[in-house]
Protein backbone atom coordinates (compact mmCIF):
# COMPACT_ATOMS: atom_id res chain seq x y z
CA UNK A 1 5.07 12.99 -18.96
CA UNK A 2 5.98 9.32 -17.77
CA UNK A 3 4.33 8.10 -14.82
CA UNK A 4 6.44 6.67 -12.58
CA UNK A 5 5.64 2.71 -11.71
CA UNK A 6 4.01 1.45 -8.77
CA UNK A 7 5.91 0.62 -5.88
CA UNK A 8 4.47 -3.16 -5.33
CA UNK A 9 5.73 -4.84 -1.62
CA UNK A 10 5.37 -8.74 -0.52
CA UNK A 11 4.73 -9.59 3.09
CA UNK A 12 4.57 -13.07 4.48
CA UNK A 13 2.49 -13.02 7.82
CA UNK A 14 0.36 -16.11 9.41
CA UNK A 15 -3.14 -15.95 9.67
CA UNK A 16 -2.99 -14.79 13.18
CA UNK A 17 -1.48 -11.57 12.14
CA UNK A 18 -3.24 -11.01 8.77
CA UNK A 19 -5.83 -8.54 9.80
CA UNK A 20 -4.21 -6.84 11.81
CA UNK A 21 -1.38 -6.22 8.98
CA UNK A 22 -4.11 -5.28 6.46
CA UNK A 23 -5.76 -2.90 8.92
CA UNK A 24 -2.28 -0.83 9.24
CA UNK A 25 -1.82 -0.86 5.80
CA UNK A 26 -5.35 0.11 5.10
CA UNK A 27 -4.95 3.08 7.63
CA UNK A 28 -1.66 4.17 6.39
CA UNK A 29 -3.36 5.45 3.74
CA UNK A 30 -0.63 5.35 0.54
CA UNK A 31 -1.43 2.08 -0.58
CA UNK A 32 -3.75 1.58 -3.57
CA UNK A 33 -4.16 -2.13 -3.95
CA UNK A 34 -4.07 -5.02 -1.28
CA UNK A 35 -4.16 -9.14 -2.91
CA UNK A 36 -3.80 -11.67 -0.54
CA UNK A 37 -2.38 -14.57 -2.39
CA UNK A 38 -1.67 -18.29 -0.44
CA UNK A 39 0.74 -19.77 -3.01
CA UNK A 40 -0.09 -18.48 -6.70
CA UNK A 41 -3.92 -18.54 -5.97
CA UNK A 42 -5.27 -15.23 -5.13
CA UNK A 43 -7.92 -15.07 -2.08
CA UNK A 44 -9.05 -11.43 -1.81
CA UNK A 45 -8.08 -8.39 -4.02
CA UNK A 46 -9.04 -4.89 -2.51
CA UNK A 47 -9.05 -2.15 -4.22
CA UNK A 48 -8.16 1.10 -1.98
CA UNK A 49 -9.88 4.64 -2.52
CA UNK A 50 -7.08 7.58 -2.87
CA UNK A 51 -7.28 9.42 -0.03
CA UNK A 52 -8.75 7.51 2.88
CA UNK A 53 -6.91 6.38 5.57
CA UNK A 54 -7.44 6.56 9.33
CA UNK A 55 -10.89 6.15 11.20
CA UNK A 56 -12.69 6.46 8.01
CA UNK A 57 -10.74 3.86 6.41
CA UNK A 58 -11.71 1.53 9.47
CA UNK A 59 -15.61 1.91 8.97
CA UNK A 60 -15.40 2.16 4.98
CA UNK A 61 -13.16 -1.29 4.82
CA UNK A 62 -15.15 -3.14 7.98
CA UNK A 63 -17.41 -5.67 5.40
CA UNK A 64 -13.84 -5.99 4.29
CA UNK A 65 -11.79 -6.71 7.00
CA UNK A 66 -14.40 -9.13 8.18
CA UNK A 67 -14.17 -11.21 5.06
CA UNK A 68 -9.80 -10.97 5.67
CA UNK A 69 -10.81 -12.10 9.44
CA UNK A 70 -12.20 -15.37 7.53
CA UNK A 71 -9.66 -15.47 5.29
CA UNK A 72 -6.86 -15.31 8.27
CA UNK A 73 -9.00 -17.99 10.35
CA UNK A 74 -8.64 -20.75 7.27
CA UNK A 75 -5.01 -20.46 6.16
CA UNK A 76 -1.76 -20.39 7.95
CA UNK A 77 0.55 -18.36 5.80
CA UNK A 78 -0.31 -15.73 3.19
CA UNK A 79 1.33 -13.56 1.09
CA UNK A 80 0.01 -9.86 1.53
CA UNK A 81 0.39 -7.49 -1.65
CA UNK A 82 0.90 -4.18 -1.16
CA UNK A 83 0.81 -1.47 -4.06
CA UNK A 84 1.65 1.67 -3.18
CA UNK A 85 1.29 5.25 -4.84
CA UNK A 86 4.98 6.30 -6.11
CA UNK A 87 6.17 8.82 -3.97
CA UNK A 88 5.68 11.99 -5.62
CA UNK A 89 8.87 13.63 -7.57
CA UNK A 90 11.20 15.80 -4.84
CA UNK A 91 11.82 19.19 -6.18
CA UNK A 92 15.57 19.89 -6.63
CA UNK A 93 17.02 22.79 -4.96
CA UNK A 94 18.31 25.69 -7.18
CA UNK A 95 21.15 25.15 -8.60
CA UNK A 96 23.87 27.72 -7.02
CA UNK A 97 25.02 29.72 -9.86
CA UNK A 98 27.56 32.25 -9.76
CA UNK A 99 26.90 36.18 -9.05
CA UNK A 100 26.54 37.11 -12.66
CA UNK A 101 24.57 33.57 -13.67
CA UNK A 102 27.68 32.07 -15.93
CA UNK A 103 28.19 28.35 -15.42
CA UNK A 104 32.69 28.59 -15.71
């Protein structure tokens, strides 16, 4: 079966609002990867565990978000990478066949 691709989503925010736009992202909780990219250099790739969001993702991520802190307090404007998890497939209803089952 073919795995749908990932879902990848560019933000421009200033340093000022860098952590706290990684932070919600981290907490969300569907994202997989975070780079944080000033022009085509990348800074800081972080990887994201499946599963975590939330408090725990605050005190799992906090050597982390101290280093984006830095990050945010040397450049202006940065490009914030976001790859998500595809969303998973929707199930279709049933299709509403006749009373004896014959497609006319």
């Amino acid at each position: 079966m073919n795995e749908p691709k990932q879902h990848l989503e560019t933000i421009k925010v200033r340093g000022g609002q860098l952590l706290d736009r990684v932070r919600e992202i981290i907490e969300e909780g569907n994202a997989r990867r975070v780079i944080l990219k000033k022009d085509d250099r990348v800074l800081l790739e972080i990887p994201l565990s499946v599963g975590i969001g939330g408090a725990a993702a605050a005190v799992l991520f906090a050597p982390t978000l101290a280093a984006v802190g830095a990050i945010a307090a040397l450049v202006s404007d940065i490009d914030v990478i976001v790859e998500r998890r595809p969303a998973p497939p929707q199930e279709l209803p049933p299709a509403d066949q006749g009373s004896n089952g014959d497609i006319s």
